[in-house]
Protein backbone atom coordinates (compact mmCIF):
# COMPACT_ATOMS: atom_id res chain seq x y z
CA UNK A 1 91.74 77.71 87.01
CA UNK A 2 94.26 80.00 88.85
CA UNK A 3 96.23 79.73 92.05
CA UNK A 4 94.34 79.49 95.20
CA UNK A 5 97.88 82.03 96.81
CA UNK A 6 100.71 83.23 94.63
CA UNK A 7 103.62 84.01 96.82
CA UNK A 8 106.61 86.70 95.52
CA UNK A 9 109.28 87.90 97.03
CA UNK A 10 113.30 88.23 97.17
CA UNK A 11 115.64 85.11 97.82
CA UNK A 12 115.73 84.57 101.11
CA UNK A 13 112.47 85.55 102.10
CA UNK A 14 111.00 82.04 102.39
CA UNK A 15 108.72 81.48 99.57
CA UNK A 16 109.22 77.93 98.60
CA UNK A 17 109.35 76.90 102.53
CA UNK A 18 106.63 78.77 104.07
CA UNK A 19 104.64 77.98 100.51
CA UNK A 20 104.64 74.17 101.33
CA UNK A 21 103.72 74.93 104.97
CA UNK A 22 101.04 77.27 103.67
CA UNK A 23 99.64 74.47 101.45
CA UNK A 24 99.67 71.30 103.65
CA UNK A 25 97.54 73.55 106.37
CA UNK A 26 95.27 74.57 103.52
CA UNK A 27 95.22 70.88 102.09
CA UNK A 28 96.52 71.84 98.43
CA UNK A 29 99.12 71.25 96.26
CA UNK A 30 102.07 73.33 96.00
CA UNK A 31 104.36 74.46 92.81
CA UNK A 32 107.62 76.68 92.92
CA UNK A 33 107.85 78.27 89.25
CA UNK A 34 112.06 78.32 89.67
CA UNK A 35 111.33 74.05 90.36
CA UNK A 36 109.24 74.10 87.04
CA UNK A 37 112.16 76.40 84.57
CA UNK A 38 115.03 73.57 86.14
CA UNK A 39 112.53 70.60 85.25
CA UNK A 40 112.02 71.85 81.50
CA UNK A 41 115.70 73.12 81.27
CA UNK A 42 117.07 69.55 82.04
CA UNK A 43 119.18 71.41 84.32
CA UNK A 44 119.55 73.42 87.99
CA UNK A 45 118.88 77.50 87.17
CA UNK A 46 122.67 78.15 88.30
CA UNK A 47 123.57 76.12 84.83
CA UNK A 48 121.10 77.56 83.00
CA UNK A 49 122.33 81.17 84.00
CA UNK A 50 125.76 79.76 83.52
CA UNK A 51 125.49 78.21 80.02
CA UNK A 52 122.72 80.36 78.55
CA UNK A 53 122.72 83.63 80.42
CA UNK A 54 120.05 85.55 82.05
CA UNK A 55 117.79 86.62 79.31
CA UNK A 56 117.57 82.79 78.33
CA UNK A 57 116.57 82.40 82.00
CA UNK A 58 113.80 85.11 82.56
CA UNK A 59 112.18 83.72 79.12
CA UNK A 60 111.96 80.37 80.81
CA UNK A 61 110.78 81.91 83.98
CA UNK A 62 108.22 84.22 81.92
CA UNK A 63 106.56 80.36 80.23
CA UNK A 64 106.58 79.08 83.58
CA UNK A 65 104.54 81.71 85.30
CA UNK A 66 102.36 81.62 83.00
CA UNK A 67 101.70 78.08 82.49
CA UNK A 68 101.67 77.68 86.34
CA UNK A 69 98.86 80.48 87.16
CA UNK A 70 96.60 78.70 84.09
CA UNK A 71 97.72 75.12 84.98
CA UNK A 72 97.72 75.27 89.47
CA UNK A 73 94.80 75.87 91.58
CA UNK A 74 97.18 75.41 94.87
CA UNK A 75 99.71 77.65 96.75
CA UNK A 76 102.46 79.17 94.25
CA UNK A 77 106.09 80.26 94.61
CA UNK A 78 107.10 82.68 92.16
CA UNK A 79 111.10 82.56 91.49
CA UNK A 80 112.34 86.13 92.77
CA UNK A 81 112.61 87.96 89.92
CA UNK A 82 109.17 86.76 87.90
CA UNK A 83 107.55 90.19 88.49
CA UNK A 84 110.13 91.65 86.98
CA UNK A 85 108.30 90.65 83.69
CA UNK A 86 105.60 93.32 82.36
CA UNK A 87 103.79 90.06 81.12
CA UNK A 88 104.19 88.07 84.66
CA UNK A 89 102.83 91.11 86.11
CA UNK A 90 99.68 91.02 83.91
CA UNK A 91 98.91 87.45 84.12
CA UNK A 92 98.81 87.70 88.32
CA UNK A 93 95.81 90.06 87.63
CA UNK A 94 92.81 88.58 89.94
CA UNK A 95 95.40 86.08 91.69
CA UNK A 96 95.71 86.81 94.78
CA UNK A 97 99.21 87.69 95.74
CA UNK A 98 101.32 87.86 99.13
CA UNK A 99 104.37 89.52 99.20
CA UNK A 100 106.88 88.02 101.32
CA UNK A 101 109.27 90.39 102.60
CA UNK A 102 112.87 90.33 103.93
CA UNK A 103 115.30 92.67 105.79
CA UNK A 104 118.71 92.72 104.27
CA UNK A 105 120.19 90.84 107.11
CA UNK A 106 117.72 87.73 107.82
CA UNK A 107 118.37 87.62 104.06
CA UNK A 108 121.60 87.28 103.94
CA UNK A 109 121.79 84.93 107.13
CA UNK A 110 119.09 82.69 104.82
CA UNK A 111 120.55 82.74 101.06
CA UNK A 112 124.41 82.15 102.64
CA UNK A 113 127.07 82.37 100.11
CA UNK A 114 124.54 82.14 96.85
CA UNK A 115 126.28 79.18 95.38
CA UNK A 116 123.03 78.29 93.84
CA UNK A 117 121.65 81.92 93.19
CA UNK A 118 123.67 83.29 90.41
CA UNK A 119 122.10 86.60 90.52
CA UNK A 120 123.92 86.99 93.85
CA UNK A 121 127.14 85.61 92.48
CA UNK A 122 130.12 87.79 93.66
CA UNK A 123 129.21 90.10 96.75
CA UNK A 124 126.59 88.14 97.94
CA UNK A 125 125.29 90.77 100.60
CA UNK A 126 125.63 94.23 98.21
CA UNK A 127 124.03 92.26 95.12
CA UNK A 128 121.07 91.51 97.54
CA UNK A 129 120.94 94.78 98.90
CA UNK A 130 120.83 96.48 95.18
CA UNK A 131 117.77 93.74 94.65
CA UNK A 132 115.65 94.32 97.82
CA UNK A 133 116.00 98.41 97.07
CA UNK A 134 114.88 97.48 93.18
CA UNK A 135 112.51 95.02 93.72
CA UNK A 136 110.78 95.69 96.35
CA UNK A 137 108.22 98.65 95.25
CA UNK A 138 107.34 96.08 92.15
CA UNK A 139 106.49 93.06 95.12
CA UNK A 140 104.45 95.76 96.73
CA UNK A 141 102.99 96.88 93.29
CA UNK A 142 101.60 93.31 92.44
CA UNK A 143 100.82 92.29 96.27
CA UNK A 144 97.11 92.43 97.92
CA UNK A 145 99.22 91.96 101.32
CA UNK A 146 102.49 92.20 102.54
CA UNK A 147 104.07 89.89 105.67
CA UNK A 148 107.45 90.62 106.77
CA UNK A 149 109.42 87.35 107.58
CA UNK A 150 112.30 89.33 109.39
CA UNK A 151 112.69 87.65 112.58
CA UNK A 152 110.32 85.10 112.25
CA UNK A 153 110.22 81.07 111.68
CA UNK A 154 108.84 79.48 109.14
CA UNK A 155 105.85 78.44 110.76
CA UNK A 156 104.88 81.71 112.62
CA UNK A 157 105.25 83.23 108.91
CA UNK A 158 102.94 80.60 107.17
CA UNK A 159 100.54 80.93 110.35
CA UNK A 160 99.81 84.72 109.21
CA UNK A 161 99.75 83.97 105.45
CA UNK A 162 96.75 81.38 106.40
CA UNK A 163 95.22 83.45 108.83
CA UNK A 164 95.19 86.45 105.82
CA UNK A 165 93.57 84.12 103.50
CA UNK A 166 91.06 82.40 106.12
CA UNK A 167 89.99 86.31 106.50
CA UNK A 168 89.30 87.13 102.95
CA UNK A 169 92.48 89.52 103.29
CA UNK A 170 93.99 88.15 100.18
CA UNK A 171 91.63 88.02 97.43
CA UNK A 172 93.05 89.50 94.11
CA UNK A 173 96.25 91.38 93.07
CA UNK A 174 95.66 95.20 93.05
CA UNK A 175 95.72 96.82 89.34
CA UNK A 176 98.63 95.41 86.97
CA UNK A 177 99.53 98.99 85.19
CA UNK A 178 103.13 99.77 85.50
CA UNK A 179 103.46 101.09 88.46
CA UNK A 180 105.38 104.52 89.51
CA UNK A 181 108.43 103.20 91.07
């Protein structure tokens, strides 16, 4: 069994939301891999980054990919920073993965002050800026299509993730190698 979509992405850039829109149109389930670390941390992931760290964090994340791409057969969120993991990377092989991308300032507008994003804790705006330049070759890297969400609502966004996978457009993450970012 493996997820009928994967979704990555940066905060902001809509995942969980346009993921639940995605599924209800394609009549499956849905499952958000940050909603899956807080349910077996007992805990939100701004406590768990607060009272364990990061590193306790991304190994929680790293399980929960994981288990989600063996255990869901729907639409899939993956928490920003899941492809970060050399292992997360391998285990989307065959999935097949849209990258949901995000200018710097719809980003911004959508994530707010970060209360509940620790990774932006601080400068909200110039820690999302240094993520979006890092990140976004490796969202590229793992993704078999790309749909910028700049601009756009919700539902015009979901509309072109369905229409890519009514077309066959999305059918399997490209190659997992490291690559040359």
């Amino acid at each position: 069994m493996s997820p009928r979509l994967v979704l990555v992405g940066p905060p902001g850039a809509g995942k969980t939301t346009v993921g639940r829109i995605v599924a209800a149109e394609l009549a499956l389930g849905f499952r958000d891999t940050d909603e899956d670390v807080a349910a077996v941390a007992g805990t939100p992931i701004a406590d768990v980054f607060f009272e364990h760290g990061e590193a306790h964090f991304r190994v929680l994340e790293q399980a929960a990919v994981v288990r989600a791409l063996a255990e869901h057969d729907g639409v899939l969120a993956l928490g920003g920073g899941a492809v970060l993991d050399t292992r997360s990377r391998t285990a989307l092989a065959g999935c097949p993965v849209v990258f949901l991308d995000v200018g710097l300032v719809d980003a911004v507008r959508r994530v707010g002050l970060a209360r509940d994003r620790p990774v932006l804790l601080g400068n909200p705006r110039g820690q999302l800026k240094q993520l979006l330049d890092a990140r976004r070759p490796v969202y590229a890297a793992v993704a078999a299509a790309t749909v910028d969400t700049s601009d756009r609502t919700p539902e015009d966004i979901a509309a072109e993730v369905v229409r890519l996978v009514r077309d066959g457009q999305v059918t399997e993450a490209p190659d997992p190698r490291e690559p040359s970012w």
